[in-house]
N, C-alpha and C. Protein backbone atom coordinates (compact mmCIF):
# COMPACT_ATOMS: atom_id res chain seq x y z
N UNK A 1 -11.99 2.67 3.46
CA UNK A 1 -12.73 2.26 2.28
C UNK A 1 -14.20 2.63 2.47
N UNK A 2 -14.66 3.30 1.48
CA UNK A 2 -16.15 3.30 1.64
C UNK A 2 -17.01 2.18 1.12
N UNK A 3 -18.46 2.14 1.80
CA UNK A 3 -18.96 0.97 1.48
C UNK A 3 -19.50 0.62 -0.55
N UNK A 4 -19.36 -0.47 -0.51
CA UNK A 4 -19.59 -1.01 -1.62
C UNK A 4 -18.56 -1.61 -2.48
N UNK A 5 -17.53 -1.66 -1.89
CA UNK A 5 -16.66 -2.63 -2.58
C UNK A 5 -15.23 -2.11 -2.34
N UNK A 6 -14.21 -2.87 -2.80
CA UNK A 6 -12.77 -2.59 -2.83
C UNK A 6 -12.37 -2.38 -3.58
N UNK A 7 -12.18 -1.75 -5.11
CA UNK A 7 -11.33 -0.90 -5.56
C UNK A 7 -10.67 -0.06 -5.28
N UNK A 8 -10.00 0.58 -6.02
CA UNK A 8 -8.65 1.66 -5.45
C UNK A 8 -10.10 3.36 -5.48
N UNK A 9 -11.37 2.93 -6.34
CA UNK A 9 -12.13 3.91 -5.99
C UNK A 9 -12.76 4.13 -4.96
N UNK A 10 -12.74 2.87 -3.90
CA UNK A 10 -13.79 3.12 -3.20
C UNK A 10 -12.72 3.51 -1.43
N UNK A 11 -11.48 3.90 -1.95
CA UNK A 11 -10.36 4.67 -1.00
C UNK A 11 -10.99 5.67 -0.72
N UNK A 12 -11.11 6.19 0.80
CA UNK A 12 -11.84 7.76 1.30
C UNK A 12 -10.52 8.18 1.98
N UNK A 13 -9.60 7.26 2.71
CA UNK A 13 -8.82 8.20 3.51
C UNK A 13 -7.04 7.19 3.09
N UNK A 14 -5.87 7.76 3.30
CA UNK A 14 -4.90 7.10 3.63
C UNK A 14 -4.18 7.78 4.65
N UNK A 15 -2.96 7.12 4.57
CA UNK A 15 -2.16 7.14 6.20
C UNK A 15 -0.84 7.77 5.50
N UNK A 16 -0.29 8.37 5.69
CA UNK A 16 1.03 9.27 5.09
C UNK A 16 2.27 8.87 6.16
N UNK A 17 3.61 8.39 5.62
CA UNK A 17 4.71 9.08 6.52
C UNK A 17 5.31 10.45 5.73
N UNK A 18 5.65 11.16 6.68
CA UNK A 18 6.51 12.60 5.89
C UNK A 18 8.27 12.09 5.76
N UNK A 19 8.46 12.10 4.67
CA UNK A 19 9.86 11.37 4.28
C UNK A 19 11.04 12.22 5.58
N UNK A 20 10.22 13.60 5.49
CA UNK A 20 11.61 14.53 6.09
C UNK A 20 11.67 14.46 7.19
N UNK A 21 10.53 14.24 8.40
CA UNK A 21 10.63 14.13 9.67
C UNK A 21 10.15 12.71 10.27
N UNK A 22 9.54 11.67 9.57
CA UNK A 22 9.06 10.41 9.82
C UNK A 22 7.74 10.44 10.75
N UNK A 23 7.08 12.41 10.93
CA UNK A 23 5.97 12.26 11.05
C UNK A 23 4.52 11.30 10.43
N UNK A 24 3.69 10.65 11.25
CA UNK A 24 2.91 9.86 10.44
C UNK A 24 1.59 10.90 10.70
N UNK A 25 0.16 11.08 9.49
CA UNK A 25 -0.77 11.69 9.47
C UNK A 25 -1.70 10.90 8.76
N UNK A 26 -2.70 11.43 8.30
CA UNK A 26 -3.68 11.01 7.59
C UNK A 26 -4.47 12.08 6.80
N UNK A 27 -5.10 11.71 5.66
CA UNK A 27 -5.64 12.99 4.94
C UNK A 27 -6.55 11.86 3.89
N UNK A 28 -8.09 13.03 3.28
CA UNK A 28 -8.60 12.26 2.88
C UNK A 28 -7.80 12.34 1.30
N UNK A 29 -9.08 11.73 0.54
CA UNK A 29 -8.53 11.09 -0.81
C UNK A 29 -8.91 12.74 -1.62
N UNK A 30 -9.61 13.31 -1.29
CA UNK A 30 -9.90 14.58 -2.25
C UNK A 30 -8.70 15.39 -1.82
N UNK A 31 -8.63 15.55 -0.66
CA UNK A 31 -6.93 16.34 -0.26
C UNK A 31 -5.76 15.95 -0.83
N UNK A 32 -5.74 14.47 -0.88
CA UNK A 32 -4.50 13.91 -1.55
C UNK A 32 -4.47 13.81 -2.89
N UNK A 33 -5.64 14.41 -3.40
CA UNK A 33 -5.98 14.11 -5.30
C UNK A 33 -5.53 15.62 -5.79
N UNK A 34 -5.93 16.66 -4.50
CA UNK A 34 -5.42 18.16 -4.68
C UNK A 34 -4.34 18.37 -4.74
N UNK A 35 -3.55 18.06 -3.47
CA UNK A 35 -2.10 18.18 -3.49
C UNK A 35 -1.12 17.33 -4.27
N UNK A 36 -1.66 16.14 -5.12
CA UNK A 36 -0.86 15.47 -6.18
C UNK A 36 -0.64 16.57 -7.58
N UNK A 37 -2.14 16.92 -7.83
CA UNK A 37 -2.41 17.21 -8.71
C UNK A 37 -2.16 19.04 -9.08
N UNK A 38 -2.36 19.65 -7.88
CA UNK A 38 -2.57 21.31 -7.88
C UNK A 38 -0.98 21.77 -7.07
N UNK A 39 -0.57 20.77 -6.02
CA UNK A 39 0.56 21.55 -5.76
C UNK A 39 1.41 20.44 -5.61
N UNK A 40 1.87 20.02 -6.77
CA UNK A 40 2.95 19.67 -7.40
C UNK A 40 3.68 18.03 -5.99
N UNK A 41 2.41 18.11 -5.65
CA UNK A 41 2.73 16.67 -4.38
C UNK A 41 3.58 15.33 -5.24
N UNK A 42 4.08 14.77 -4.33
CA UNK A 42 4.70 13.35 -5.11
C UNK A 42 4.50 12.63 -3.36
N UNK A 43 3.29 11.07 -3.84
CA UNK A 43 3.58 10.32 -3.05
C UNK A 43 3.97 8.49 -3.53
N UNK A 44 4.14 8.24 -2.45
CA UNK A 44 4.47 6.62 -3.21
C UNK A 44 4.21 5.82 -2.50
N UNK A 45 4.43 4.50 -2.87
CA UNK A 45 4.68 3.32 -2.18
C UNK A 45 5.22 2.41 -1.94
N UNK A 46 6.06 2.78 -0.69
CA UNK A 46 7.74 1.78 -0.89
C UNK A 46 7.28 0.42 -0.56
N UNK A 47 7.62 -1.08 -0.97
CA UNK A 47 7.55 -2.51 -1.28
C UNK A 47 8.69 -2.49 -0.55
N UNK A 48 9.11 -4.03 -0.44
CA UNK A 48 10.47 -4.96 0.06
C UNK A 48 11.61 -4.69 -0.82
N UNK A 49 11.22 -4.93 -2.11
CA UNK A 49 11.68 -4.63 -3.12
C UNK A 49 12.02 -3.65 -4.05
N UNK A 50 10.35 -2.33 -4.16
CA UNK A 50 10.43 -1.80 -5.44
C UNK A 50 9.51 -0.61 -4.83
N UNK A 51 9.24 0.49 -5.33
CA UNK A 51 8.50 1.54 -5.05
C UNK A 51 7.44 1.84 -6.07
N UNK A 52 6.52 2.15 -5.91
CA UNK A 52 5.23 2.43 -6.98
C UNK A 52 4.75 4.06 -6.45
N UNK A 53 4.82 4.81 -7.47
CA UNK A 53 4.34 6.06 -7.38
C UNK A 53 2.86 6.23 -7.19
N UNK A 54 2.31 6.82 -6.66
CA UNK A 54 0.72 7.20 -6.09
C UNK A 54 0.58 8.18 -6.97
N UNK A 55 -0.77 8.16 -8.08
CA UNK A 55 -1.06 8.99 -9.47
C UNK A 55 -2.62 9.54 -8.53
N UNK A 56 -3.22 10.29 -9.71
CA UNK A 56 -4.57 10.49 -9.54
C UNK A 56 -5.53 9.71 -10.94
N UNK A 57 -6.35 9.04 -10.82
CA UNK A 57 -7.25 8.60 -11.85
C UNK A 57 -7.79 9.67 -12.00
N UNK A 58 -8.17 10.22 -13.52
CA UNK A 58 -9.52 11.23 -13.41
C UNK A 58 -10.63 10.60 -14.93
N UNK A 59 -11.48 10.02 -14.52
CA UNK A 59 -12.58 9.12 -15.29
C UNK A 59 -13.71 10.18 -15.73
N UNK A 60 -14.19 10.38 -16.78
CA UNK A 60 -15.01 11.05 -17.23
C UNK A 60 -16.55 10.81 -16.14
N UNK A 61 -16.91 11.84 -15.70
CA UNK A 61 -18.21 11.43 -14.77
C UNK A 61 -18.34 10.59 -13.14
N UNK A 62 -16.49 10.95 -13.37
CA UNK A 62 -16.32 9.72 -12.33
C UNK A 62 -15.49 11.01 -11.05
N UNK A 63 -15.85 10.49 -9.36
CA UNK A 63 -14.50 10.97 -8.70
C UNK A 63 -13.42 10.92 -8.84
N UNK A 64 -12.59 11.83 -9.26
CA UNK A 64 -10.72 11.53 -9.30
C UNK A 64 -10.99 10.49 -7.95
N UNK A 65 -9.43 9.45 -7.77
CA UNK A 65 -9.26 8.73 -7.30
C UNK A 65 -7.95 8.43 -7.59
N UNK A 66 -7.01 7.68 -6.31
CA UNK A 66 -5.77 7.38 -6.10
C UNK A 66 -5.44 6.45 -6.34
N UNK A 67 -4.24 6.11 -7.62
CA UNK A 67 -4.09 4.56 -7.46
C UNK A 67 -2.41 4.60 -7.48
N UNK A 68 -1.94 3.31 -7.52
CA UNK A 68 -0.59 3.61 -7.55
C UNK A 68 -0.07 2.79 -9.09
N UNK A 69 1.34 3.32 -9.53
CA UNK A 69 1.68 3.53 -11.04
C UNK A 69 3.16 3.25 -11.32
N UNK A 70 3.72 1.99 -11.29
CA UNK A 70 4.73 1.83 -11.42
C UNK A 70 5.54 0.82 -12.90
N UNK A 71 6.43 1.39 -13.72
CA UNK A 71 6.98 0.94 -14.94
C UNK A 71 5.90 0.74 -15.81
N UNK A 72 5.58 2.18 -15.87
CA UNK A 72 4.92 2.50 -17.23
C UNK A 72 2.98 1.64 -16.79
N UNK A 73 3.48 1.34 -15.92
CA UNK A 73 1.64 0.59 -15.90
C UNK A 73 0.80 1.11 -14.43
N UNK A 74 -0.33 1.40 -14.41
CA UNK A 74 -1.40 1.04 -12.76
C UNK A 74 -1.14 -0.16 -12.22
N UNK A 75 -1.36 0.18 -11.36
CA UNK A 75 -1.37 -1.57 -10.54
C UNK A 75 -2.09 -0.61 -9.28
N UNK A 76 -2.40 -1.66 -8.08
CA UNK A 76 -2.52 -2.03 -7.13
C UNK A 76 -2.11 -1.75 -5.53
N UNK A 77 -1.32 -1.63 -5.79
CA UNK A 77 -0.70 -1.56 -4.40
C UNK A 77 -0.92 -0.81 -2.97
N UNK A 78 -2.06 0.50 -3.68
CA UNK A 78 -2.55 0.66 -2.50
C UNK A 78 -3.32 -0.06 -1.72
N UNK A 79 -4.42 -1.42 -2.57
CA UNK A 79 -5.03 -1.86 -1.88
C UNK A 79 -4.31 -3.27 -0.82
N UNK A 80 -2.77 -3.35 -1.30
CA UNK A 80 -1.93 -4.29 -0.65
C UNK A 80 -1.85 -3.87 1.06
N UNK A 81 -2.42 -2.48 0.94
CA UNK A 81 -1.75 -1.81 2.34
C UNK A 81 -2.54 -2.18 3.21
N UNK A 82 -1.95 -2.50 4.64
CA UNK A 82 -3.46 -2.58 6.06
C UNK A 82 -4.42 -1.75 5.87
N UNK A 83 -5.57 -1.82 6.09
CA UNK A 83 -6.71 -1.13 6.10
C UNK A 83 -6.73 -0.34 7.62
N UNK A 84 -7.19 1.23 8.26
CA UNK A 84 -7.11 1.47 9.24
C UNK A 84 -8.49 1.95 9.85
């Protein structure tokens, strides 16, 4: 998180598993806003329960930014995750 608060804007880096090999990595938020957005990336966020898809925000004047997007609505859930 960068300084000045906790929104899903103020995300600089997350933590990835790779579904296919259960490699774990990390990449920042402009890499992960590229590869959602430019090469056709899909990430998510699996719950106990339920999975929420990882979108890109893009705000007029604003940094794209990562949030997560599940049944038709935004929500939250990235900021549910440990901080590293």
């Amino acid at each position: 998180m960068s300084p000045g608060g906790t929104p899903n804007e103020h995300i600089t880096d997350v933590k990835w598993r790779d579904d296919a090999d259960g490699e774990v990595n990390y990449s920042s938020k402009a890499t992960m806003v590229d590869w959602i957005d430019n090469k056709n990336g899909h990430a998510y966020v699996q719950g106990q329960q339920s999975r929420s898809d990882v979108g890109t925000v893009h705000e007029a004047g604003a940094t794209p930014y990562l949030r997560t997007y599940a049944n038709g609505y935004y929500n939250d859930n990235l900021l549910s995750l440990p901080t590293f």
